[in-house]
Protein backbone atom coordinates (compact mmCIF):
# COMPACT_ATOMS: atom_id res chain seq x y z
CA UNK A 1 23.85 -6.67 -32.99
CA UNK A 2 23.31 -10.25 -31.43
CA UNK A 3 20.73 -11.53 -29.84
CA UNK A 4 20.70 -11.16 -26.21
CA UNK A 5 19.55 -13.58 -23.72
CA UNK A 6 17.09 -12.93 -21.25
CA UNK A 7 16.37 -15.39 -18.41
CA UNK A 8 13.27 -14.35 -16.44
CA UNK A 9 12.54 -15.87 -12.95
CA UNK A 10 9.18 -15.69 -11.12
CA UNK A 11 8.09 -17.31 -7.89
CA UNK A 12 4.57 -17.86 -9.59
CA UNK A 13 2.02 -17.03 -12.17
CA UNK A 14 -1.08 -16.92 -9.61
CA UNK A 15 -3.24 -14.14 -9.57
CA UNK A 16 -0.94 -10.63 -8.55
CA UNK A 17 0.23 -7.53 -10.09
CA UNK A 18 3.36 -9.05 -10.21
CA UNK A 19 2.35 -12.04 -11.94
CA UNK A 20 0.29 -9.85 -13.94
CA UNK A 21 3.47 -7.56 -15.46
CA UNK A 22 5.91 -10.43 -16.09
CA UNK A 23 3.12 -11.80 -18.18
CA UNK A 24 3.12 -8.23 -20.29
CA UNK A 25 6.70 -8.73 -20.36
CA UNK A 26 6.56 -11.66 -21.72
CA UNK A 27 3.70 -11.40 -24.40
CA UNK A 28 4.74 -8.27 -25.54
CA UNK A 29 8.73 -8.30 -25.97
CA UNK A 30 10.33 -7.64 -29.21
CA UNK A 31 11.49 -11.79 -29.60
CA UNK A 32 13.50 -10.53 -33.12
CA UNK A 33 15.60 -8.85 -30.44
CA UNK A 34 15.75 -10.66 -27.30
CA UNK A 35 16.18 -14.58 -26.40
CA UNK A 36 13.88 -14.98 -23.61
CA UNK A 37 13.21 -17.90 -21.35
CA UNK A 38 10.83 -17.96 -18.87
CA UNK A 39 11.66 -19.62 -15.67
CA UNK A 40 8.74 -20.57 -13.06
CA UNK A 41 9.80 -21.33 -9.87
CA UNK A 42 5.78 -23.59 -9.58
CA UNK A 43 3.42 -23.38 -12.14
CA UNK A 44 1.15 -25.27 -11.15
CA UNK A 45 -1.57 -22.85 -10.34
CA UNK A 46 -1.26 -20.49 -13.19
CA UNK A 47 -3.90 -17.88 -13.50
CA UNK A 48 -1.90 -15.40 -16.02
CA UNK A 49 -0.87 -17.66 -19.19
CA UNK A 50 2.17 -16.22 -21.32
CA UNK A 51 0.31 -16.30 -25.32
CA UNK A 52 4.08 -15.81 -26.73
CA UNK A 53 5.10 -18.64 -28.53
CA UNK A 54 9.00 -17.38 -28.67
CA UNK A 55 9.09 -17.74 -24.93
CA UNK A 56 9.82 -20.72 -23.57
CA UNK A 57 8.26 -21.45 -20.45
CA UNK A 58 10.15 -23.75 -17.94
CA UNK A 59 8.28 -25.08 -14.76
CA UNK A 60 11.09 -25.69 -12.16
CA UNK A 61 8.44 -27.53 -10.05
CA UNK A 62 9.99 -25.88 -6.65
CA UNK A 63 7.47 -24.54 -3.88
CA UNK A 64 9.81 -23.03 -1.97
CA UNK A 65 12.23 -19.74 -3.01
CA UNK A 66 14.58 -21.14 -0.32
CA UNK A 67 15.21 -24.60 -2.27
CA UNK A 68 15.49 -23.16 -5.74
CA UNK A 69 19.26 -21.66 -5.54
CA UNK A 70 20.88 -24.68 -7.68
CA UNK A 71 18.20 -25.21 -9.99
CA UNK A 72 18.45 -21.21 -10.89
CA UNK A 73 22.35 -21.58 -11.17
CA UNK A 74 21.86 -24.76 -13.40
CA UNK A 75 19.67 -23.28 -15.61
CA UNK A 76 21.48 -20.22 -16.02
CA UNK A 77 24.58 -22.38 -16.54
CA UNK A 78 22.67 -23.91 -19.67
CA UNK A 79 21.11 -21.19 -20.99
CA UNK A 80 24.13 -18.57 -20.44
CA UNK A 81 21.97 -15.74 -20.57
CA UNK A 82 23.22 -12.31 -20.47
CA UNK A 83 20.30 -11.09 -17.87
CA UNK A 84 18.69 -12.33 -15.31
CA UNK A 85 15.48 -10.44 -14.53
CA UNK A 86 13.76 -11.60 -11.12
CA UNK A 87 10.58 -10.30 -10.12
CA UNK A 88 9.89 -10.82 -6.66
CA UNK A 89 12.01 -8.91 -3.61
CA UNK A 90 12.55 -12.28 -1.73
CA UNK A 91 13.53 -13.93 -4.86
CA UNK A 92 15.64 -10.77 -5.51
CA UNK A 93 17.09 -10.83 -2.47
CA UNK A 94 18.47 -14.48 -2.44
CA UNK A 95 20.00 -13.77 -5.78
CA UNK A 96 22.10 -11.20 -4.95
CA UNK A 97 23.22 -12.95 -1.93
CA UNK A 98 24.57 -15.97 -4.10
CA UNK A 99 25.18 -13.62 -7.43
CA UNK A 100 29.27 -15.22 -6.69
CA UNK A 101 27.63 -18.35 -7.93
CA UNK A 102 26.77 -17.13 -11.50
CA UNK A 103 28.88 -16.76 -14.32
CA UNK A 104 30.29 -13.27 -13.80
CA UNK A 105 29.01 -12.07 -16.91
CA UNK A 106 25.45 -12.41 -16.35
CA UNK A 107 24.19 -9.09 -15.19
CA UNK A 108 21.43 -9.42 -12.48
CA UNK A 109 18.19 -7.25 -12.41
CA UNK A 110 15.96 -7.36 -9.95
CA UNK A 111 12.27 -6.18 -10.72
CA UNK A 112 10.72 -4.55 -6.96
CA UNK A 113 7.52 -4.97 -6.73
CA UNK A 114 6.60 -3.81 -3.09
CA UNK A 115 7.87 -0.68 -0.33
CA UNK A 116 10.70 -3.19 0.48
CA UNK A 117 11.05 -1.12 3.76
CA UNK A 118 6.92 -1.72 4.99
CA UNK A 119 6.71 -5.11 3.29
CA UNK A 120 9.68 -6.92 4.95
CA UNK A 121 8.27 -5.64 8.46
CA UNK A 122 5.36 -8.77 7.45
CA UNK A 123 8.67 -10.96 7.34
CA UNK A 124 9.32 -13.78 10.13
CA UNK A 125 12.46 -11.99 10.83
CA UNK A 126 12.10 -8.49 10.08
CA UNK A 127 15.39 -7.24 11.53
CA UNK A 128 17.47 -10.28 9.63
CA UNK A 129 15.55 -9.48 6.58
CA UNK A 130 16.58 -6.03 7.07
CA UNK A 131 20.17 -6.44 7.77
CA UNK A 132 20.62 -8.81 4.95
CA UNK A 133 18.89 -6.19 2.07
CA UNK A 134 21.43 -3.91 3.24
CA UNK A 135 24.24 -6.18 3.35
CA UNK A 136 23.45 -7.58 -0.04
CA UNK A 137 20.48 -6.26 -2.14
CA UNK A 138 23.80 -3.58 -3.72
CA UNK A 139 25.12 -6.61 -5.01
CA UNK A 140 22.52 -6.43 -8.09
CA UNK A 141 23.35 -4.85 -11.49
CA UNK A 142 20.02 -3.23 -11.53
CA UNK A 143 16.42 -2.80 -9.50
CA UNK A 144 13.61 -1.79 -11.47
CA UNK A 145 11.47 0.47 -9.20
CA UNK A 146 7.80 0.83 -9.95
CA UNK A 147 7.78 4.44 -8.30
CA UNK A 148 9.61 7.16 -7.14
CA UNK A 149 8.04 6.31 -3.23
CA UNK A 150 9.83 2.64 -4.22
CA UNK A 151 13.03 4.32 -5.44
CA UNK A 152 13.28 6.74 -2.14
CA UNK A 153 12.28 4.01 0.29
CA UNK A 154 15.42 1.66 -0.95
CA UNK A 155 17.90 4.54 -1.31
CA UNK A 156 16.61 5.85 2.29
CA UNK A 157 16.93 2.48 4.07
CA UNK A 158 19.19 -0.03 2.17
CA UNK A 159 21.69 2.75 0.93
CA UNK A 160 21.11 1.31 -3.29
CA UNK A 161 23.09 3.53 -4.95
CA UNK A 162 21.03 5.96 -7.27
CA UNK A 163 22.97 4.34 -10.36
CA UNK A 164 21.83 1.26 -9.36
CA UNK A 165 18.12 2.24 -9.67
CA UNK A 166 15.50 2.87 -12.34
CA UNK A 167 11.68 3.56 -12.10
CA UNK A 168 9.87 1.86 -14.96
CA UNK A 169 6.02 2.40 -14.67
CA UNK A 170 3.71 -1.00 -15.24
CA UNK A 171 1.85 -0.72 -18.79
CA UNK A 172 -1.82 -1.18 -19.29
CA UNK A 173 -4.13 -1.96 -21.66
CA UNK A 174 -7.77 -0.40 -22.01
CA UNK A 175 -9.40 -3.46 -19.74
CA UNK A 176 -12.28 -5.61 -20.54
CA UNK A 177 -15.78 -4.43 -19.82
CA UNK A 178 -19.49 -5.00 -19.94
CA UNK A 179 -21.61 -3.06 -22.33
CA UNK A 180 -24.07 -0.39 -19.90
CA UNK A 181 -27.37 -1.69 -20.79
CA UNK A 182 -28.46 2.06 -20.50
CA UNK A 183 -31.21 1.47 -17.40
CA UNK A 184 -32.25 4.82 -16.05
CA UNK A 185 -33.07 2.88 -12.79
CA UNK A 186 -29.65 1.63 -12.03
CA UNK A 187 -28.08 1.56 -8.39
CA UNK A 188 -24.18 3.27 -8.03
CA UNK A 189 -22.04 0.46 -8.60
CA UNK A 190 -19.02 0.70 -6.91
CA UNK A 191 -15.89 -1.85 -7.63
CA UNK A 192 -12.47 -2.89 -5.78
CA UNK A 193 -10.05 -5.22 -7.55
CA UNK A 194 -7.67 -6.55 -5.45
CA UNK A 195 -6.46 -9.75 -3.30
CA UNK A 196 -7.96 -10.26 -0.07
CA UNK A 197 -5.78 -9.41 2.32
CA UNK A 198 -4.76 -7.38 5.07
CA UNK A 199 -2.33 -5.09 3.29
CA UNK A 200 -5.16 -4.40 1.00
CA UNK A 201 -7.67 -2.38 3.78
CA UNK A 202 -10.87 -4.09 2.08
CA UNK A 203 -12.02 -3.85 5.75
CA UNK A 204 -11.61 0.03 5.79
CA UNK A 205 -13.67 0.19 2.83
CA UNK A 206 -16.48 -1.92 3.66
CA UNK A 207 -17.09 -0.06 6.77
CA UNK A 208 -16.43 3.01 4.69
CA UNK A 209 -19.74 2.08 1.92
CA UNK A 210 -21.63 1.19 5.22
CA UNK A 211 -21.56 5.40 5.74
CA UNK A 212 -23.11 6.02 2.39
CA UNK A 213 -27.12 6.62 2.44
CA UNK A 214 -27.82 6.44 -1.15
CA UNK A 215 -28.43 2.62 -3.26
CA UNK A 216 -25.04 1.19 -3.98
CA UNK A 217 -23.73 -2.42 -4.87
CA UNK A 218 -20.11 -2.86 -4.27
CA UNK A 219 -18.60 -5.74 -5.95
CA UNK A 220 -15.10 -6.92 -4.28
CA UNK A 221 -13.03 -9.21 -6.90
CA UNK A 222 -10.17 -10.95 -5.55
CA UNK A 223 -9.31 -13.92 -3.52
CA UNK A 224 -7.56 -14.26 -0.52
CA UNK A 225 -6.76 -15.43 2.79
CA UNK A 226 -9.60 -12.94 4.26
CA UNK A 227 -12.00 -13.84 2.60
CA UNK A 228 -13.77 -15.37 5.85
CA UNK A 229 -12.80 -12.31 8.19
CA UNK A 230 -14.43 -9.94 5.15
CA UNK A 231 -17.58 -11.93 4.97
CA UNK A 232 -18.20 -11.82 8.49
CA UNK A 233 -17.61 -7.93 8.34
CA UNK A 234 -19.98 -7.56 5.96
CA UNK A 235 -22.81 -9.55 7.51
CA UNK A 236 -22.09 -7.92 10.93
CA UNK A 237 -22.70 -4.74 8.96
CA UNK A 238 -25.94 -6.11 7.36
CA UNK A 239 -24.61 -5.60 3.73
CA UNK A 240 -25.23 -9.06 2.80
CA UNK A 241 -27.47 -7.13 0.04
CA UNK A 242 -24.92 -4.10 -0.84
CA UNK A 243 -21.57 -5.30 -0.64
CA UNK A 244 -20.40 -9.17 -2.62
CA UNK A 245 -17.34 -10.96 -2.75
CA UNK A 246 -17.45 -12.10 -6.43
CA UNK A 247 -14.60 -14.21 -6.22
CA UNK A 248 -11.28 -13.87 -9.28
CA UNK A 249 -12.11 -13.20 -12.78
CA UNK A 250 -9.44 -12.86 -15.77
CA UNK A 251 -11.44 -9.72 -17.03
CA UNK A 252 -12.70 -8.17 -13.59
CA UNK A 253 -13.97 -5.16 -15.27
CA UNK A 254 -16.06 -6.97 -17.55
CA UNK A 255 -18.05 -8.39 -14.26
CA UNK A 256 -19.79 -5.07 -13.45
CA UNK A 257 -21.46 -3.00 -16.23
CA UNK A 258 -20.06 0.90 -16.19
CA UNK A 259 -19.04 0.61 -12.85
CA UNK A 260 -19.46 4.31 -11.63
CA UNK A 261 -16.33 4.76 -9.04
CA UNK A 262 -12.73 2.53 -8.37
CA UNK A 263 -12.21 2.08 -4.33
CA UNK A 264 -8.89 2.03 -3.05
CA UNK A 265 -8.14 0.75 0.22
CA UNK A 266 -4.62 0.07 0.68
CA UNK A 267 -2.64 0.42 3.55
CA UNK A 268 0.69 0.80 1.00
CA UNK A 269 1.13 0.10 -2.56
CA UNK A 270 4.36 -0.17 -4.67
CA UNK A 271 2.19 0.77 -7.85
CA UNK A 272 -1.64 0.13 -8.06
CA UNK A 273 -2.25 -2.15 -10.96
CA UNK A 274 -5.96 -2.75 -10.50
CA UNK A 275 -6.33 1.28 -9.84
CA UNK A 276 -3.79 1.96 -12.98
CA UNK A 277 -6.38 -0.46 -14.91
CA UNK A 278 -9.29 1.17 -14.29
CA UNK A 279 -8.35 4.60 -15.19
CA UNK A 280 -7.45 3.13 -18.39
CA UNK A 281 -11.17 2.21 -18.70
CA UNK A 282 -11.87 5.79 -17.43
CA UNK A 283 -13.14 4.86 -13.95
CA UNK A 284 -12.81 7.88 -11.31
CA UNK A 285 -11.08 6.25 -8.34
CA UNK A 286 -11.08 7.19 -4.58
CA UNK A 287 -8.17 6.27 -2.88
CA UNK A 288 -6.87 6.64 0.74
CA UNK A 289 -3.61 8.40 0.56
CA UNK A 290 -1.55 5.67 1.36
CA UNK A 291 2.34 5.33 0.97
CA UNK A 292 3.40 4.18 -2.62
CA UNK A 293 2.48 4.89 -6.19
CA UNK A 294 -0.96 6.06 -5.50
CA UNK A 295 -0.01 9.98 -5.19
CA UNK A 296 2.07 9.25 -8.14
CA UNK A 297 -1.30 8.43 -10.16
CA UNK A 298 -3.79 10.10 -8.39
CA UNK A 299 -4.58 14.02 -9.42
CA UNK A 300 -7.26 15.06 -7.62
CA UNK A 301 -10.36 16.26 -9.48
CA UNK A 302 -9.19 15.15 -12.51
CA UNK A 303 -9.20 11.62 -12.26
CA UNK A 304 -10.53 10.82 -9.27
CA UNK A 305 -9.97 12.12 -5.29
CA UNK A 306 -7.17 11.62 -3.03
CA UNK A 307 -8.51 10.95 0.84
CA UNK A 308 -5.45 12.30 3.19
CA UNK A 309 -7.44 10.95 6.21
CA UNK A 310 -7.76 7.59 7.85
CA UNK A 311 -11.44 8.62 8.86
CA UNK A 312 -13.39 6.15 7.08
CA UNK A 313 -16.64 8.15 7.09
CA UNK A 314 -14.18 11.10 5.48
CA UNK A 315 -13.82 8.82 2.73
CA UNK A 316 -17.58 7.98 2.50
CA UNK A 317 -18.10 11.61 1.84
CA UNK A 318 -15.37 11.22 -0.52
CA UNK A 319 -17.27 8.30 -2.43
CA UNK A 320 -20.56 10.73 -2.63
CA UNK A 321 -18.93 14.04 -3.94
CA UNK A 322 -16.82 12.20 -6.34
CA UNK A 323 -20.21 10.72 -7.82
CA UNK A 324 -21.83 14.17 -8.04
CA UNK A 325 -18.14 15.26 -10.05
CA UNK A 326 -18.66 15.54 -13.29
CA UNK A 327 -15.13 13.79 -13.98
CA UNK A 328 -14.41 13.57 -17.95
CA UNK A 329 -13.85 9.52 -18.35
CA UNK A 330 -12.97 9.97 -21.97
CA UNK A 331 -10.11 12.50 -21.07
CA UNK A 332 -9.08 9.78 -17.82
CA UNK A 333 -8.61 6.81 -20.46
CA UNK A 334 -6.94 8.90 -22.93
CA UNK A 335 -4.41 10.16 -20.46
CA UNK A 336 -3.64 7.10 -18.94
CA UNK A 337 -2.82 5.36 -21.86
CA UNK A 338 -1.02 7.70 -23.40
CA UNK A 339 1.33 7.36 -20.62
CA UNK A 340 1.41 3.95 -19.52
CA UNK A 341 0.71 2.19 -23.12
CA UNK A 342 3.06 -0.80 -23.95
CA UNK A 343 4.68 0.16 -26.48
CA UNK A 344 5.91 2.96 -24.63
CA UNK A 345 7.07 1.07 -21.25
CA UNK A 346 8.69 -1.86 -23.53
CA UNK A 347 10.98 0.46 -24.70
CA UNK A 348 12.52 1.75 -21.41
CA UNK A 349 12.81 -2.15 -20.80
CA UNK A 350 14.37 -2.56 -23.95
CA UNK A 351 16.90 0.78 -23.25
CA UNK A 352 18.07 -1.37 -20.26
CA UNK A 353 18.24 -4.60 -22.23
CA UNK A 354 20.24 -2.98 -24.72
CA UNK A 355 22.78 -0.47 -22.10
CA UNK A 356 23.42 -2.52 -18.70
C-alpha cells in the first residue's frame, strides 16, 4: 500500500487541549505509514513542541484564520496530500466553505474540538456563524467528534449527517508528578488545570473552596485573560493564603506533590483534557455537571463525584465527602489508561486514514 499524505493544519501550538492533541498526533503517528506535514497557521508562541523528526513542521507566519485561505490552498497544491486534517472549528469551518478550491481528491477532515452549538454563541456574529455551519460545515469528508454530547449537538443543530461523523476520544499518558514527601502534617491540596477564562468557571470554584472549613491550598495552573478578574476574587475572599495562581507549566501535575482532589469548573467542555489527565495519574475529580464530555468520564464514586447543581456550596460539600471517599487511585489510573492509551486511539485515527 502507498504512503498516504497527511497535511495537518492548526491555528497555533499555544497552550490548549487542542494544541495539546495535535501534538500527540503528531509525535506518536506511525511515519512508516503516513506522510505527514505539519502546517502552523503562527508559531511563534509555541508552548507544545512536536519531538517527531518525520514531521515536518511549516510556520505559515499568518495571525489571522481569515487571511490564510491561499496559503492553505498553495500548500496543499505542493504537497498534494490525500487528507487534510484541521483542528480548530473556525479553521474547520472556512475550509469547508472554500473545499471547491482544493484539488477534488483531497478528502477534508475536520477535528471539533468544542460544543460547536454553545461555543459559536461567544462569536461576533452568532446567528451568521450559525447559518454558515449549517450551510457549509456538510461540505467536509469527515468531523472527528471528541464525544457523543459533541456528536449530538452537531447532528441536532447543523443537520451533519451521522456518516459524516466519528467520536475519537483524546489519548493520555500517565502525567508527570512530584514524589509525596510522606509528611503526616500536610494540608488537602486541591488542583485545577485549565486556561483562565470565563468558559472555564474558575470563579465558581474559588468561591466554592471559600465554603470549605478544613486547611486546603488550591493551586490554579493556567493562563489567561482572567487572570486579573480571578486575583481580585480571591483577595476579596481573603484567600490570598489558600488559593494561588501558579501561572503555565509543561508538567502541571508535577507542581503539586499528591495532589488529593481534581476541580472542575466548567461551564461546557467538548472533552476535559486536564480532567482526562489527572485520572490517568489517579486523581479523584469533582466536577460540576456541565454539558460535554464530562458525564462521559465521570462515574460517580468510582472515580470521582458528579455535582448536578449550580449551588456552589453543594459542591463544597462535594469537595469534603469526596476527601473522606476512600476512592481506589490505583484502580482510577489503570482504568483510564486502559481506555484512552495511545496506542489504542492512534489506531481509530489510523482506521480513518486508511478507509475515508
Amino acid at each position: 500500500m502507498p504512503i498516504k499524505k497527511i497535511l495537518i493544519i492548526v491555528p497555533t501550538l499555544e497552550c490548549g487541549g487542542l494544541e495539546r492533541n495535535v501534538s500527540i498526533i503528531c509525535n506518536n503517528i506511525d511515519t512508516n505509514k503516513y506522510d505527514v506535514t505539519l502546517a502552523v497557521l503562527n508559531n511563534t508562541q509555541a508552548f507544545f513542541k512536536i519531538t517527531n523528526p518525520a514531521v515536518k513542521l511549516i510556520d505559515l507566519g499568518i495571525k489571522n484564520v481569515r487571511k490564510s485561505l491561499f496559503a492553505i490552498v498553495k500548500l496543499s497544491k505542493k504537497i498534494n496530500p490525500d487528507i487534510i486534517l484541521t483542528t480548530a472549528n473556525h479553521l474547520n469551518l472556512y475550509l469547508s466553505m472554500f473545499k471547491w478550491m482544493f484539488p477534488k481528491k483531497i478528502k477534508l477532515v475536520a477535528r471539533e474540538s468544542s460544543i460547536v452549538s454553545i461555543n459559536t454563541e461567544q462569536a461576533p456574529f452568532p446567528k451568521l456563524y450559525h447559518w454558515l455551519l449549517r450551510r457549509f460545515y456538510k461540505n467536509t469528508d469527515l468531523i472527528i467528534c471528541q464525544s457523543e454530547f459533541m456528536r449530538t449537538d452537531l447532528l441536532m443543530h447543523y443537520h451533519i449527517p451521522e456518516s459524516k461523523m466519528r467520536i475519537i476520544y483524546n489519548s493520555v499518558n500517565p502525567p508527570l508528578t512530584k514524589v509525596d514527601e510522606q509528611n503526616e502534617n500536610t494540608t488537602v491540596q486541591l488542583i485545577t488545570v485549565a486556561r483562565l477564562s470565563a468558559e472555564k468557571g474558575l470563579d465558581r470554584l474559588i468561591r466554592a473552596v471559600s465554603h470549605i472549613k478544613i486547611p486546603y491550598s488550591f493551586t490554579i495552573i493556567g493562563e489567561g485573560n482572567k487572570r486579573a478578574a480571578l486575583q481580585d476574587l480571591i483577595k476579596s475572599l481573603s484567600l490570598q493564603q489558600k488559593v494561588f495562581l501558579a501561572g503555565n507549566y509543561e508538567n502541571p501535575f508535577a507542581v503539586v506533590s499528591a495532589p488529593s482532589l481534581f476541580l472542575m469548573g466548567s461551564h461546557y467542555e467538548g472533552f476535559p483534557n486536564a480532567m482526562l489527565e489527572a485520572l490517568a495519574g489517579g486523581i479523584p475529580v469533582v466536577a460540576f455537571n456541565a454539558p460535554g464530555g464530562i458525564k462521559e468520564l465521570l462515574v460517580n464514586n468510582e472515580n470521582g463525584i458528579l455535582v448536578e447543581s449550580n449551588d456552589e456550596k453543594v459542591f463544597a460539600e462535594a469537595v469534603t465527602k469526596a476527601l473522606k471517599f476512600p476512592f481506589n487511585r490505583e484502580k482510577i489510573k489503570a482504568s483510564t489508561l486502559e481506555r484512552f492509551n495511545i496506542n489504542t486511539i492512534m489506531k481509530q485515527w489510523y482506521d480513518i486514514f486508511d478507509t475515508i
